[in-house]
PDB file of N, CA and C in Angstrom:
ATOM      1  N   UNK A   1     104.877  99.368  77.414  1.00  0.00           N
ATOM      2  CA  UNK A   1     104.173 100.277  76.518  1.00  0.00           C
ATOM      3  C   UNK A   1     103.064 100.984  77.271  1.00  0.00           C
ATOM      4  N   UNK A   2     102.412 102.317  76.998  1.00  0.00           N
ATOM      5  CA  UNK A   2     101.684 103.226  77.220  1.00  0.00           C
ATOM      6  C   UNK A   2     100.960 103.219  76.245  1.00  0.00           C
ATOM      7  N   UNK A   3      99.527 103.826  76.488  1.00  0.00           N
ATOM      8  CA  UNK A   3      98.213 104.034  75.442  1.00  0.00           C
ATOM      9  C   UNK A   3      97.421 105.238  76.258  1.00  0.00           C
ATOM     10  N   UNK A   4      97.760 106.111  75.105  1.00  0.00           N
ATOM     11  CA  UNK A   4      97.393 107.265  75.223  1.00  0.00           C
ATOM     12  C   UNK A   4      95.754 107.424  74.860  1.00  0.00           C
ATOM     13  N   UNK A   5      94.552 108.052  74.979  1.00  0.00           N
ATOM     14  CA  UNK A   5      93.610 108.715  74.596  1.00  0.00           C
ATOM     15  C   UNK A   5      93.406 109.915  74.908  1.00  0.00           C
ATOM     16  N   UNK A   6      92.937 110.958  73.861  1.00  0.00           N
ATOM     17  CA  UNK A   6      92.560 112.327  74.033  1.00  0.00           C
ATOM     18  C   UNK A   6      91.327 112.205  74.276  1.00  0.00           C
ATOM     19  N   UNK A   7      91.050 113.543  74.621  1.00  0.00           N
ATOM     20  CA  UNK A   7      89.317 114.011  74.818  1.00  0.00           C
ATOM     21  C   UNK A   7      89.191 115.205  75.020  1.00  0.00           C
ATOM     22  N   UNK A   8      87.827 115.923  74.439  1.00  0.00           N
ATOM     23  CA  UNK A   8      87.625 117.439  74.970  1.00  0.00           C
ATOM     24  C   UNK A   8      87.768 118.082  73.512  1.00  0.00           C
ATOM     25  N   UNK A   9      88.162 117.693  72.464  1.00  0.00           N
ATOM     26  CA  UNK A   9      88.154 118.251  71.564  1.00  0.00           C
ATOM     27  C   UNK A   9      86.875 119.335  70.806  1.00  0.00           C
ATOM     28  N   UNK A  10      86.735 119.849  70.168  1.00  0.00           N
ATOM     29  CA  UNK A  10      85.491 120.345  69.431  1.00  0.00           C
ATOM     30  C   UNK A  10      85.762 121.651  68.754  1.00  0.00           C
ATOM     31  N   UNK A  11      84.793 122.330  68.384  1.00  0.00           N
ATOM     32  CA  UNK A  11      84.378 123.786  67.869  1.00  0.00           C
ATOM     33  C   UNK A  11      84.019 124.812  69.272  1.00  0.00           C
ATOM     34  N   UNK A  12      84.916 125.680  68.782  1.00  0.00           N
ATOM     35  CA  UNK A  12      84.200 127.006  69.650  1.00  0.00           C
ATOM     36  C   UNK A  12      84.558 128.426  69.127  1.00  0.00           C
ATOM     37  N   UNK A  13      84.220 128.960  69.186  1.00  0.00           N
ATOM     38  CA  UNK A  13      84.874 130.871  68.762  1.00  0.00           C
ATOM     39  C   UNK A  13      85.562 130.746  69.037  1.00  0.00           C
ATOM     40  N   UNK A  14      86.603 131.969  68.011  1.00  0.00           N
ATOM     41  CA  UNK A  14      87.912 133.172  68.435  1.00  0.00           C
ATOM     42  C   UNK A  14      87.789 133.568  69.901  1.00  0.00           C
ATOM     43  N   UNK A  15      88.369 133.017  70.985  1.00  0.00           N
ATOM     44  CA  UNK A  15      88.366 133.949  72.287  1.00  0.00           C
ATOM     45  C   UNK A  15      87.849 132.901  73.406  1.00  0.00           C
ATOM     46  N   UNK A  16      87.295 131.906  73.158  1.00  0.00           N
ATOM     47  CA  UNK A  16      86.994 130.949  73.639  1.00  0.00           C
ATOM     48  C   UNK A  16      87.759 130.352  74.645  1.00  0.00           C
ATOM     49  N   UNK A  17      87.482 129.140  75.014  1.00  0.00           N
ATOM     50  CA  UNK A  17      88.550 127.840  75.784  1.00  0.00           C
ATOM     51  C   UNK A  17      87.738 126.511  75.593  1.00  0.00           C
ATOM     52  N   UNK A  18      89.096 125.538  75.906  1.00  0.00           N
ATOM     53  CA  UNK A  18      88.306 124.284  75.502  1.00  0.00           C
ATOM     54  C   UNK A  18      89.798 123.202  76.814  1.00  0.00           C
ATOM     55  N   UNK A  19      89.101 122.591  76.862  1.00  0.00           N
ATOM     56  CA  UNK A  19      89.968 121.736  78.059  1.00  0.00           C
ATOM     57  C   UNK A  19      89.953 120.317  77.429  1.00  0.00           C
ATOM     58  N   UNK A  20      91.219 119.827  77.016  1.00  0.00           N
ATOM     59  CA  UNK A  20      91.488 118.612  76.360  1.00  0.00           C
ATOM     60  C   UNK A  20      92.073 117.910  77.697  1.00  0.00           C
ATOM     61  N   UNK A  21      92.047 116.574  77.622  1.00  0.00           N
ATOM     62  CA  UNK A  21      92.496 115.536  78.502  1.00  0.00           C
ATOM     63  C   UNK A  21      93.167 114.324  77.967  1.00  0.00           C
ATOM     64  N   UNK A  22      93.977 113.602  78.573  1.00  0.00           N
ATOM     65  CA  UNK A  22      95.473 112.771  77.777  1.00  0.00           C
ATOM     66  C   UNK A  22      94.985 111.294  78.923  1.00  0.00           C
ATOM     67  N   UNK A  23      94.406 110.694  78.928  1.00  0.00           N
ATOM     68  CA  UNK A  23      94.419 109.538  79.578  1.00  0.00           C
ATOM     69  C   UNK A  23      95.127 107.911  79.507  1.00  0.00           C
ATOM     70  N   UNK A  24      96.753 107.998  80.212  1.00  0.00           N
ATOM     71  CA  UNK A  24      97.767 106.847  80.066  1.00  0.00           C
ATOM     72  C   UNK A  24      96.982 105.610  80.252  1.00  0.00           C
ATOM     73  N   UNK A  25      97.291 104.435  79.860  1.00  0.00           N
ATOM     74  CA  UNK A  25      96.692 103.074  80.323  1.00  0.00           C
ATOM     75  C   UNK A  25      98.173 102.559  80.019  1.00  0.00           C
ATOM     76  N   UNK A  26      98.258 101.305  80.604  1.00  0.00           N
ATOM     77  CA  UNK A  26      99.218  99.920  80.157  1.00  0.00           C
ATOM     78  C   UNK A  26     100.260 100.294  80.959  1.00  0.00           C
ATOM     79  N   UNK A  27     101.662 100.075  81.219  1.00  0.00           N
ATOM     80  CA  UNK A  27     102.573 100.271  81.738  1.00  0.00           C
ATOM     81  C   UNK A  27     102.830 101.931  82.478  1.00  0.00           C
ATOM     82  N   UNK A  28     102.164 102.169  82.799  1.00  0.00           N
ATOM     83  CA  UNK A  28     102.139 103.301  83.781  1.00  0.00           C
ATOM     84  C   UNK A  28     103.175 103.592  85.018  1.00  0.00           C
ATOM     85  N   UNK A  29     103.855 102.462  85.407  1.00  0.00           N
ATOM     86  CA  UNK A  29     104.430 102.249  86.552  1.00  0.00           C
ATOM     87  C   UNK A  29     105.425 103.555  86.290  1.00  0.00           C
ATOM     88  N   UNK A  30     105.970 103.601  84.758  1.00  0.00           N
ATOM     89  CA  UNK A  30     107.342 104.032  84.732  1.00  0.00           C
ATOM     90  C   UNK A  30     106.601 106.355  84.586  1.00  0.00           C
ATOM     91  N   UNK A  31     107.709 106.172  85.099  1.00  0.00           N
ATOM     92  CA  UNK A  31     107.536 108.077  85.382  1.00  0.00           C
ATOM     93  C   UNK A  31     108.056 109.039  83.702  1.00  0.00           C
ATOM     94  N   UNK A  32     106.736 109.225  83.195  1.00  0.00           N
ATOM     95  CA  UNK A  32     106.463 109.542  81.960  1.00  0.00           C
ATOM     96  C   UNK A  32     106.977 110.763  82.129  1.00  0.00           C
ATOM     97  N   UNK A  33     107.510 111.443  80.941  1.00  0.00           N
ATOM     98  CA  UNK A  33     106.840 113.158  80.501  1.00  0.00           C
ATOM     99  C   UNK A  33     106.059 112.920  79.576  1.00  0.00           C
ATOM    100  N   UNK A  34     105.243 113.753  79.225  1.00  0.00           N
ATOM    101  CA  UNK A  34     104.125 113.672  78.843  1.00  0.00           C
ATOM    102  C   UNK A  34     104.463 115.426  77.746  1.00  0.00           C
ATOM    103  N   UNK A  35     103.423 114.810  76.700  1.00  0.00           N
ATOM    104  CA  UNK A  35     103.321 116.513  75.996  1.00  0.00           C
ATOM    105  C   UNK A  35     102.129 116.125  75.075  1.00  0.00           C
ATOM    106  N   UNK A  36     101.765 117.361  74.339  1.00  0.00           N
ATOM    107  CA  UNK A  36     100.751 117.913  73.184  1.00  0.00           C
ATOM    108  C   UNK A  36     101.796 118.457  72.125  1.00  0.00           C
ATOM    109  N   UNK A  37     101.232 117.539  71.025  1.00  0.00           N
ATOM    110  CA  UNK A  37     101.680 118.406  69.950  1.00  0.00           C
ATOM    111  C   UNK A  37     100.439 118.705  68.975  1.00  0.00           C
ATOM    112  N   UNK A  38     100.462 119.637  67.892  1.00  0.00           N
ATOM    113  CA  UNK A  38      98.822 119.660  67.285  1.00  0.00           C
ATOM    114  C   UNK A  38      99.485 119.968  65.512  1.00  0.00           C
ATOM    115  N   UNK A  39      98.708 119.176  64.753  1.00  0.00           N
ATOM    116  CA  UNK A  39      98.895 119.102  63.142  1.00  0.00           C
ATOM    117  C   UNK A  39      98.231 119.844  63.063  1.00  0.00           C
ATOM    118  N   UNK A  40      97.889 121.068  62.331  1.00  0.00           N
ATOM    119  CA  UNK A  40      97.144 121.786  61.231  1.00  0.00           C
ATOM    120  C   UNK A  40      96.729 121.589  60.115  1.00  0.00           C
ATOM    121  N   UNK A  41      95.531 121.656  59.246  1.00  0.00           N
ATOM    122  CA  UNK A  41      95.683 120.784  57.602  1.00  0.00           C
ATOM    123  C   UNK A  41      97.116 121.567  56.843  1.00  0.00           C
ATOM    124  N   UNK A  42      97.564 120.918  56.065  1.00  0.00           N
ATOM    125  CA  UNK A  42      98.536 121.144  55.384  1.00  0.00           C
ATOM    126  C   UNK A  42      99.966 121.205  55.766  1.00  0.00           C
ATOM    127  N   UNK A  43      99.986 121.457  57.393  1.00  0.00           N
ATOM    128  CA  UNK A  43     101.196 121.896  58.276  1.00  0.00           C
ATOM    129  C   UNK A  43     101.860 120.622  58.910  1.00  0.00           C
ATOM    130  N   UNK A  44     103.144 120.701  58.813  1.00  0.00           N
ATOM    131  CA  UNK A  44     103.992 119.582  59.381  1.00  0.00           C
ATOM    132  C   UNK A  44     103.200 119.800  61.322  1.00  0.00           C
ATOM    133  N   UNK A  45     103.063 118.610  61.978  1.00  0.00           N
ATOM    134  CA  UNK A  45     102.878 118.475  63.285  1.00  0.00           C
ATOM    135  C   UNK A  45     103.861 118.817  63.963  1.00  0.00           C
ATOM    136  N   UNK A  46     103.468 119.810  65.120  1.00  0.00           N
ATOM    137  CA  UNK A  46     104.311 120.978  65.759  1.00  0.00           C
ATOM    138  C   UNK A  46     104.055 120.719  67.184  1.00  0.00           C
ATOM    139  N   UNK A  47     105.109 120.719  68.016  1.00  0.00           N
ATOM    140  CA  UNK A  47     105.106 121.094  69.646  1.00  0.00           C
ATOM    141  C   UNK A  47     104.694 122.062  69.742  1.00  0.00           C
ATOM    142  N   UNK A  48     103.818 121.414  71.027  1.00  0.00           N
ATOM    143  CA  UNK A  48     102.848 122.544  72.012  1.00  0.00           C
ATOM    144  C   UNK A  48     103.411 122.597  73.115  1.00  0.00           C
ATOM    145  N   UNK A  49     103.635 121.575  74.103  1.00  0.00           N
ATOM    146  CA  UNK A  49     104.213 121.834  75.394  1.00  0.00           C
ATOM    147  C   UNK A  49     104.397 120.438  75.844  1.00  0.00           C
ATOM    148  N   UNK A  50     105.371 120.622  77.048  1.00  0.00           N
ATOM    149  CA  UNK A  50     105.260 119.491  77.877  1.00  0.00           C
ATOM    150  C   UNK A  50     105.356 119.635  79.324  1.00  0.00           C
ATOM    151  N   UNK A  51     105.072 118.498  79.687  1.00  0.00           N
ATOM    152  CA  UNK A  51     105.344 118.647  81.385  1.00  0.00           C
ATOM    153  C   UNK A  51     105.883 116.881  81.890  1.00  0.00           C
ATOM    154  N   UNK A  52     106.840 117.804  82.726  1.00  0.00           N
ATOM    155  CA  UNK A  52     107.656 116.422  83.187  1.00  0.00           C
ATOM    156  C   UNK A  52     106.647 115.389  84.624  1.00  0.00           C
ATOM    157  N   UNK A  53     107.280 114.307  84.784  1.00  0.00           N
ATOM    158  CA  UNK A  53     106.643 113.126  85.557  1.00  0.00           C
ATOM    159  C   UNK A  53     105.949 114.147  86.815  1.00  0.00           C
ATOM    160  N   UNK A  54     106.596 115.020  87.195  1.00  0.00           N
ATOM    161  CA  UNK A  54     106.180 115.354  88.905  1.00  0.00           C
ATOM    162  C   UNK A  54     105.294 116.530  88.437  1.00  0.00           C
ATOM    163  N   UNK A  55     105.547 117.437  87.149  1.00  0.00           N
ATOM    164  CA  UNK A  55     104.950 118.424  86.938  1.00  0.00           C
ATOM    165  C   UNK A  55     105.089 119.700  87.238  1.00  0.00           C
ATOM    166  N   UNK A  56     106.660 119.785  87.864  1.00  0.00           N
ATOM    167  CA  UNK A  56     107.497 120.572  88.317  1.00  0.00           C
ATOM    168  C   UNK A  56     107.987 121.074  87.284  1.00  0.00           C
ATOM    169  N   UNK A  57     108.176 120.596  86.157  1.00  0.00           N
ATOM    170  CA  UNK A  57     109.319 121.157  84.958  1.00  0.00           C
ATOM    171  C   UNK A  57     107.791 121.383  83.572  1.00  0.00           C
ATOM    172  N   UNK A  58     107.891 122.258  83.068  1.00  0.00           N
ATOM    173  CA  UNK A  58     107.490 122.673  82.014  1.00  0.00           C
ATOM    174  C   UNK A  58     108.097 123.514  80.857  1.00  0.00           C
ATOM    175  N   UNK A  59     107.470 123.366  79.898  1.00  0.00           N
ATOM    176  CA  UNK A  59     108.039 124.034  78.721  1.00  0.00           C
ATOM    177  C   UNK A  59     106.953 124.092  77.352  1.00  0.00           C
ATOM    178  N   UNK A  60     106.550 125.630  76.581  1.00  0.00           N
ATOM    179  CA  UNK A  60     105.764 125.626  76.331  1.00  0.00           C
ATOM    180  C   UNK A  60     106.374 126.590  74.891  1.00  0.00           C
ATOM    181  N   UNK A  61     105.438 126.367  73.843  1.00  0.00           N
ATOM    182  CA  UNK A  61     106.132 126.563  72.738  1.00  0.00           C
ATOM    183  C   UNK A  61     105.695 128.678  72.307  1.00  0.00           C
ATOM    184  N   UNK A  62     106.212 128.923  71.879  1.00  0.00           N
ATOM    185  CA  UNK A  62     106.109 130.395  72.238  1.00  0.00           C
ATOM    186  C   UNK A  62     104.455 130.790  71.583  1.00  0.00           C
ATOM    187  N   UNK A  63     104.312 130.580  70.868  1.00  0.00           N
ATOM    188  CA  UNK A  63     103.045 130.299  69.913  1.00  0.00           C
ATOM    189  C   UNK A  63     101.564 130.783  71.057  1.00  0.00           C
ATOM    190  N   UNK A  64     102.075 129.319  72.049  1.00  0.00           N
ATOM    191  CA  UNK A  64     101.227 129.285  73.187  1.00  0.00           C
ATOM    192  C   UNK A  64     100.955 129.784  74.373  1.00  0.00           C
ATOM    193  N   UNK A  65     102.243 130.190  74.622  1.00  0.00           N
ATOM    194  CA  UNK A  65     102.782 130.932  75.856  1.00  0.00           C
ATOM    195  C   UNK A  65     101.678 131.897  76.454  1.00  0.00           C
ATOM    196  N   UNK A  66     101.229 132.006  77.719  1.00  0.00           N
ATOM    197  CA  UNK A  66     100.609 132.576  78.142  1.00  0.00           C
ATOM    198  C   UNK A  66      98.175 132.763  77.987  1.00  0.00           C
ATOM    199  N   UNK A  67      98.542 131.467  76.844  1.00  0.00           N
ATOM    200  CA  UNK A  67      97.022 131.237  76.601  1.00  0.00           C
ATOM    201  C   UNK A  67      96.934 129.589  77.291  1.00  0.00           C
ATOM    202  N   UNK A  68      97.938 128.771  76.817  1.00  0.00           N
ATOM    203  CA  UNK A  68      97.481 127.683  77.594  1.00  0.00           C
ATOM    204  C   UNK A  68      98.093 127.079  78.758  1.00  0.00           C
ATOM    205  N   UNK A  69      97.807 126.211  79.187  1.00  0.00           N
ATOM    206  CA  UNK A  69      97.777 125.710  80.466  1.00  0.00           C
ATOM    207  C   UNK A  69      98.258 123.688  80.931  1.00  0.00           C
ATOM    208  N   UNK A  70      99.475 123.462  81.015  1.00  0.00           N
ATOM    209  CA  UNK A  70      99.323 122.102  81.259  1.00  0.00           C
ATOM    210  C   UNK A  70      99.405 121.386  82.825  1.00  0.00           C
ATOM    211  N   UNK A  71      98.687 120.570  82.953  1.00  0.00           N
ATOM    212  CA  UNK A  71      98.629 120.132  84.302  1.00  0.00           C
ATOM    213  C   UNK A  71      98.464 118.377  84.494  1.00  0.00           C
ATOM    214  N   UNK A  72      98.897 117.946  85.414  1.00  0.00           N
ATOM    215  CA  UNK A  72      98.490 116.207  85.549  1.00  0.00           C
ATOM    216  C   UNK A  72      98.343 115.834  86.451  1.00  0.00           C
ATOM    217  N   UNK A  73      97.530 115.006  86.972  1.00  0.00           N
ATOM    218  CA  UNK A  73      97.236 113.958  87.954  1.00  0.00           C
ATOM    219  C   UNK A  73      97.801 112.557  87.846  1.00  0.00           C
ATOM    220  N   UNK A  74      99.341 112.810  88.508  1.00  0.00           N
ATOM    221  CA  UNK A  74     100.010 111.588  88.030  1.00  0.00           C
ATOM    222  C   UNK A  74      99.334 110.287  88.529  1.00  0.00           C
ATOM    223  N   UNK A  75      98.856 110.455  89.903  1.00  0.00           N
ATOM    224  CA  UNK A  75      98.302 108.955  90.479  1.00  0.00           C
ATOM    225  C   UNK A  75      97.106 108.801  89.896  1.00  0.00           C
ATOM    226  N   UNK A  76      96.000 109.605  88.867  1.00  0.00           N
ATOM    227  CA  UNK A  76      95.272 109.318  87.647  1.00  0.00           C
ATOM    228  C   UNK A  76      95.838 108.753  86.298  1.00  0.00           C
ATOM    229  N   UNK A  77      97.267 109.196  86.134  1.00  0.00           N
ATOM    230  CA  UNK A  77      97.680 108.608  85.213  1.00  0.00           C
ATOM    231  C   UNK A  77      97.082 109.680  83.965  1.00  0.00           C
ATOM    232  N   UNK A  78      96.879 111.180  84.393  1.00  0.00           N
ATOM    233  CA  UNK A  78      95.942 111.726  83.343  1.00  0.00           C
ATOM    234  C   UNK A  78      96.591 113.800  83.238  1.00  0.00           C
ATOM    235  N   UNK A  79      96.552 113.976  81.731  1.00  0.00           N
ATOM    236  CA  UNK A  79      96.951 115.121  81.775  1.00  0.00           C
ATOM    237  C   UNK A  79      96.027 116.251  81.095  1.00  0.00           C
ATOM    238  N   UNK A  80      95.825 117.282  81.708  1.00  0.00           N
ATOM    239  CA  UNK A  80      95.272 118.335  81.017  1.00  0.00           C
ATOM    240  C   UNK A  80      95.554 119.100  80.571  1.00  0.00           C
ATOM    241  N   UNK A  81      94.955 119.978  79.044  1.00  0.00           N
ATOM    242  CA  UNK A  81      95.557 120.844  78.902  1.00  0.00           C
ATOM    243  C   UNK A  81      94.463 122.211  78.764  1.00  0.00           C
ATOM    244  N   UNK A  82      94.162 123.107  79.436  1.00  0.00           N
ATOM    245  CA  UNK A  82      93.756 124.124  79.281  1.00  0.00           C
ATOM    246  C   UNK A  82      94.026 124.921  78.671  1.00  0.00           C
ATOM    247  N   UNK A  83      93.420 125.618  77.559  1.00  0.00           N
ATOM    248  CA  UNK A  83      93.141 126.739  76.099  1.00  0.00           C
ATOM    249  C   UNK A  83      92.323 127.368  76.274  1.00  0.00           C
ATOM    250  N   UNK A  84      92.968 128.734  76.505  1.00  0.00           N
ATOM    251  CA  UNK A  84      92.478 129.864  76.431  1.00  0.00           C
ATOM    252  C   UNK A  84      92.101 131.208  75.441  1.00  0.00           C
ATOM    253  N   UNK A  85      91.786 131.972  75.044  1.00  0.00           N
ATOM    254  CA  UNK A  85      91.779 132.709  74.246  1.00  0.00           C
ATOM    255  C   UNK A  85      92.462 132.217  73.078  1.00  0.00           C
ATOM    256  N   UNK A  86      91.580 131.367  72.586  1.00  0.00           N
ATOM    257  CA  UNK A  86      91.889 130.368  71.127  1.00  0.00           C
ATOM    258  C   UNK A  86      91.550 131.555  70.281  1.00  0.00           C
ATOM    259  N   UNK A  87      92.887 130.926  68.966  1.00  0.00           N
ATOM    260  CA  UNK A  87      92.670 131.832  67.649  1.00  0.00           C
ATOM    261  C   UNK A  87      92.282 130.699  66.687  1.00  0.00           C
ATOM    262  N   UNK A  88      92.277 131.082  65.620  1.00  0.00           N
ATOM    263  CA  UNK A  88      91.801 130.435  64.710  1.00  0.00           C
ATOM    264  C   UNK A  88      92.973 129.176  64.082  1.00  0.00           C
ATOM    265  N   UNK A  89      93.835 130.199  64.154  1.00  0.00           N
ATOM    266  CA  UNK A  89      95.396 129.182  63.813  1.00  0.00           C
ATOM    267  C   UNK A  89      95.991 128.286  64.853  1.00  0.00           C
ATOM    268  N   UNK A  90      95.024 128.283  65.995  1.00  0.00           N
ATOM    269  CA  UNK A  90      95.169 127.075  66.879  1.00  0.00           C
ATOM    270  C   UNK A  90      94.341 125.435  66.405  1.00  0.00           C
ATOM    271  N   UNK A  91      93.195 125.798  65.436  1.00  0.00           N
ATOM    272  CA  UNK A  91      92.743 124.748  64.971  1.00  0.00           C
ATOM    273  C   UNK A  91      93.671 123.969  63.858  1.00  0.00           C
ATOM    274  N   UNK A  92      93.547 122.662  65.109  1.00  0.00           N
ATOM    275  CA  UNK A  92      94.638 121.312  64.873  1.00  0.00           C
ATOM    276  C   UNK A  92      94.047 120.028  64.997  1.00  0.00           C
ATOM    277  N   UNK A  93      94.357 118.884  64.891  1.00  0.00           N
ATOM    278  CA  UNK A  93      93.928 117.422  65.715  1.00  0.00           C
ATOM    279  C   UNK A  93      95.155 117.779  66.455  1.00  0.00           C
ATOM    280  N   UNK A  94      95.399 117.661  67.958  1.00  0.00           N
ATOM    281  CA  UNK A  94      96.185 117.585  68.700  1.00  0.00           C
ATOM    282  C   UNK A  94      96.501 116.377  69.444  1.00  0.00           C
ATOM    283  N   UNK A  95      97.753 115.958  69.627  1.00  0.00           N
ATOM    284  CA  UNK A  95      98.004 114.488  69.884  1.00  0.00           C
ATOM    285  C   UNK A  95      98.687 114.637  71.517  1.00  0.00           C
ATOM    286  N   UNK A  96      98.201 113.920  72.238  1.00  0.00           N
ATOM    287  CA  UNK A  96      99.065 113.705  73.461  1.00  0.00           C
ATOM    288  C   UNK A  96     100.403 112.939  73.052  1.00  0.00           C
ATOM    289  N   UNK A  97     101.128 112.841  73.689  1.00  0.00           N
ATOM    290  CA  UNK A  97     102.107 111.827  73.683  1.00  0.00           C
ATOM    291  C   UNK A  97     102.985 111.774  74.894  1.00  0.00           C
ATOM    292  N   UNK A  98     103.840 110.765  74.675  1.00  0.00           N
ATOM    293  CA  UNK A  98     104.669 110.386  75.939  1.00  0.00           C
ATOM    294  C   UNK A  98     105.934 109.905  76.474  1.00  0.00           C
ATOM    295  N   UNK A  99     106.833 109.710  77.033  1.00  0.00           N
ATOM    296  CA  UNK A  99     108.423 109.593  76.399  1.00  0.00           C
ATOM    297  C   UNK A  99     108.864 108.893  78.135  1.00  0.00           C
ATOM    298  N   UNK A 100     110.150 108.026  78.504  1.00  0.00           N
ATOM    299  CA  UNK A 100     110.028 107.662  79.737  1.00  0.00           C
ATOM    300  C   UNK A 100     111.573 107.897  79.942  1.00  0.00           C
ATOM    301  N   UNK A 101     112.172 108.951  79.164  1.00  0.00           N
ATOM    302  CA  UNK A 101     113.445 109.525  79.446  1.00  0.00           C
ATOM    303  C   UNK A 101     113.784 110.537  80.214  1.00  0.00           C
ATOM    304  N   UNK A 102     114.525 111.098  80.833  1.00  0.00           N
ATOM    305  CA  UNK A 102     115.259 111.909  81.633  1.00  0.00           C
ATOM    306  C   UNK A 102     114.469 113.187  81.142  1.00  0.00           C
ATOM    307  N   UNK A 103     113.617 114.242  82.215  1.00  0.00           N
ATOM    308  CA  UNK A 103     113.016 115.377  81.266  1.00  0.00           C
ATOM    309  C   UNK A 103     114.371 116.329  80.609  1.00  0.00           C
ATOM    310  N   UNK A 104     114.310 116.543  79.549  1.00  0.00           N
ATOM    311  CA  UNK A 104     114.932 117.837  78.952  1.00  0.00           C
ATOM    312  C   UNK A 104     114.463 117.871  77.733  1.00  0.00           C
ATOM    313  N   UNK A 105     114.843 119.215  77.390  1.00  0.00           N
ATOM    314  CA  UNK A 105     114.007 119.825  76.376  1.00  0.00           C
ATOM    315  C   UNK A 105     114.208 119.461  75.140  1.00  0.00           C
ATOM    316  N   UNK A 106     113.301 119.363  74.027  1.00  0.00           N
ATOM    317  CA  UNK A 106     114.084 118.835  72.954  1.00  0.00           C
ATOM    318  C   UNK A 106     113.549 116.931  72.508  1.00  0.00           C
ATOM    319  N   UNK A 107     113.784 116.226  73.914  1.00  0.00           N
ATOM    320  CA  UNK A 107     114.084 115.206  73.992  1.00  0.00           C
ATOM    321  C   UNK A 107     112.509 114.188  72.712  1.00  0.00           C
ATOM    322  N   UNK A 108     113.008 112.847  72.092  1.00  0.00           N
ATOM    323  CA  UNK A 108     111.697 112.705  71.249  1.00  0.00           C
ATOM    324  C   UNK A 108     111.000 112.005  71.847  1.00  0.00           C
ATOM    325  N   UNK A 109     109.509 111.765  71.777  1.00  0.00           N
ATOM    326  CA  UNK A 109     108.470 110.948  72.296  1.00  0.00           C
ATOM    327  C   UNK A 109     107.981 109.691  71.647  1.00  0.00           C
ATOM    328  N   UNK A 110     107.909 108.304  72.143  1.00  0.00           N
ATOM    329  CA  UNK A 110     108.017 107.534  71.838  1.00  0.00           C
ATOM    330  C   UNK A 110     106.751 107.165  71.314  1.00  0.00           C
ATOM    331  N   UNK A 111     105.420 107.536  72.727  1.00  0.00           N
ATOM    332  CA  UNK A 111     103.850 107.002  72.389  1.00  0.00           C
ATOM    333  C   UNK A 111     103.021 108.421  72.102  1.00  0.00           C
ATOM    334  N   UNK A 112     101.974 107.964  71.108  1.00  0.00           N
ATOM    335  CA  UNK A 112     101.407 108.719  71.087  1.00  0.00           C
ATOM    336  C   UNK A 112      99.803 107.832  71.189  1.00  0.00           C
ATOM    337  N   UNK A 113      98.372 109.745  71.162  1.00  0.00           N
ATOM    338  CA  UNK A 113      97.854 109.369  70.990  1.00  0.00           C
ATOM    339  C   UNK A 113      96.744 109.024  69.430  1.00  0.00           C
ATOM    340  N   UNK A 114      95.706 109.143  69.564  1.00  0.00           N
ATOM    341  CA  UNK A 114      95.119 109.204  68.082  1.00  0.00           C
ATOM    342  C   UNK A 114      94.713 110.930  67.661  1.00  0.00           C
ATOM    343  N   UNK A 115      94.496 110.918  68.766  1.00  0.00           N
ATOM    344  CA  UNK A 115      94.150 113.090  68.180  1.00  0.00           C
ATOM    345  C   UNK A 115      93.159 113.312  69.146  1.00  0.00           C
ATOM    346  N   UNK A 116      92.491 114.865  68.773  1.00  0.00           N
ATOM    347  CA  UNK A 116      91.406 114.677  69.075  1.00  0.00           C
ATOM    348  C   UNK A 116      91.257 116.639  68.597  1.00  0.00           C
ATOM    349  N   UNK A 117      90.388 116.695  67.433  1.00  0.00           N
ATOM    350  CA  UNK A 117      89.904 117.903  66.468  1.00  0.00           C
ATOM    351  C   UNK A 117      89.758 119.131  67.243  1.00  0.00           C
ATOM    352  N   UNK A 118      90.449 120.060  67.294  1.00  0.00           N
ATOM    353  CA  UNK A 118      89.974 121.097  67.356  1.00  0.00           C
ATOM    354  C   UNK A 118      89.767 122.447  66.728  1.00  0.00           C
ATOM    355  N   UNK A 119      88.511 123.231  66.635  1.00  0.00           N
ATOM    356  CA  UNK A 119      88.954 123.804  65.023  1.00  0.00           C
ATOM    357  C   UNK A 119      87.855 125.254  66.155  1.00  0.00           C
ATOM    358  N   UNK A 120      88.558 126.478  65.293  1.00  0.00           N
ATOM    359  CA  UNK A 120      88.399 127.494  66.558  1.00  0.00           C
ATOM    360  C   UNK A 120      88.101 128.527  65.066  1.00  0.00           C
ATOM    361  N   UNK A 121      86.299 128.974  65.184  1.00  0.00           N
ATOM    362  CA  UNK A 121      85.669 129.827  64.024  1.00  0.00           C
ATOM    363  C   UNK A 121      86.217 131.214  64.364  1.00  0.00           C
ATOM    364  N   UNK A 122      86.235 131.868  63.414  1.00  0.00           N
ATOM    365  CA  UNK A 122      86.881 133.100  63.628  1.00  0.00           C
ATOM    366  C   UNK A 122      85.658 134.231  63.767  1.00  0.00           C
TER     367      UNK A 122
END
C-alpha cells in the first residue's frame, strides 16, 4: 500500500497560479503512475491528468490543457502539479492518487489522497 498527501492548496485570483504537491509514503518500491483528479461542489470528481512512473508518458484532460503542468521526483517519491492561469471553474478539493499498473490511458487508480481546497475568486 501507498499514502498519498496533498499540499499547496488555497485561494488566489482569476489568472493566478498555485503549485500543489502529492507526497507517496509506505510501499514506494513499486513504479506508480500517479494522477490529480479535482471534485467541484455539486460535481461528480473528474480527471485532471496523469503522469506515468518515469514521467515520460503524460496525459492531460482537455479542460486543462495548456494551463497546467505535471512533474515528479520519483527518487522523492513526490509529484507536482503546476496551475496556471486559474479560472474560477477550476475551484475543486483536488485529490492525488495512484495506481501500480501498466501506464495507459483510461486505466483506474487504486490510492488516493485526502484533498487539498482550491477555490480561484473571480
Amino acid at each position: 500500500q501507498v499514502q498519498l498527501v496533498e499540499s499547496g492548496g488555497g485561494g488566489v485570483q482569476a489568472g493566478g497560479s498555485l503549485r500543489l504537491s502529492c507526497a507517496a509514503s509506505g510501499r514506494t518500491s513499486s513504479r506508480y503512475v500517479m494522477g490529480w483528479f479535482r471534485q467541484a461542489p455539486v460535481k461528480e470528481r473528474e480527471f485532471v491528468l496523469a503522469i506515468s512512473w518515469s514521467g515520460g508518458s503524460t496525459d492531460y484532460a482537455a479542460s486543462v490543457k495548456g494551463r497546467f503542468t505535471v512533474s515528479r521526483e520519483t527518487a522523492k517519491n513526490t509529484m507536482f502539479l503546476q496551475m496556471n492561469n486559474l479560472k474560477p471553474e477550476d475551484t475543486a478539493v483536488y485529490y492525488c492518487a495512484a495506481h501500480d499498473r501498466i501506464w495507459s490511458l483510461g486505466r483506474p487508480f487504486d490510492y488516493w489522497g485526502h484533498g487539498t481546497r482550491v477555490t480561484v475568486s473571480s
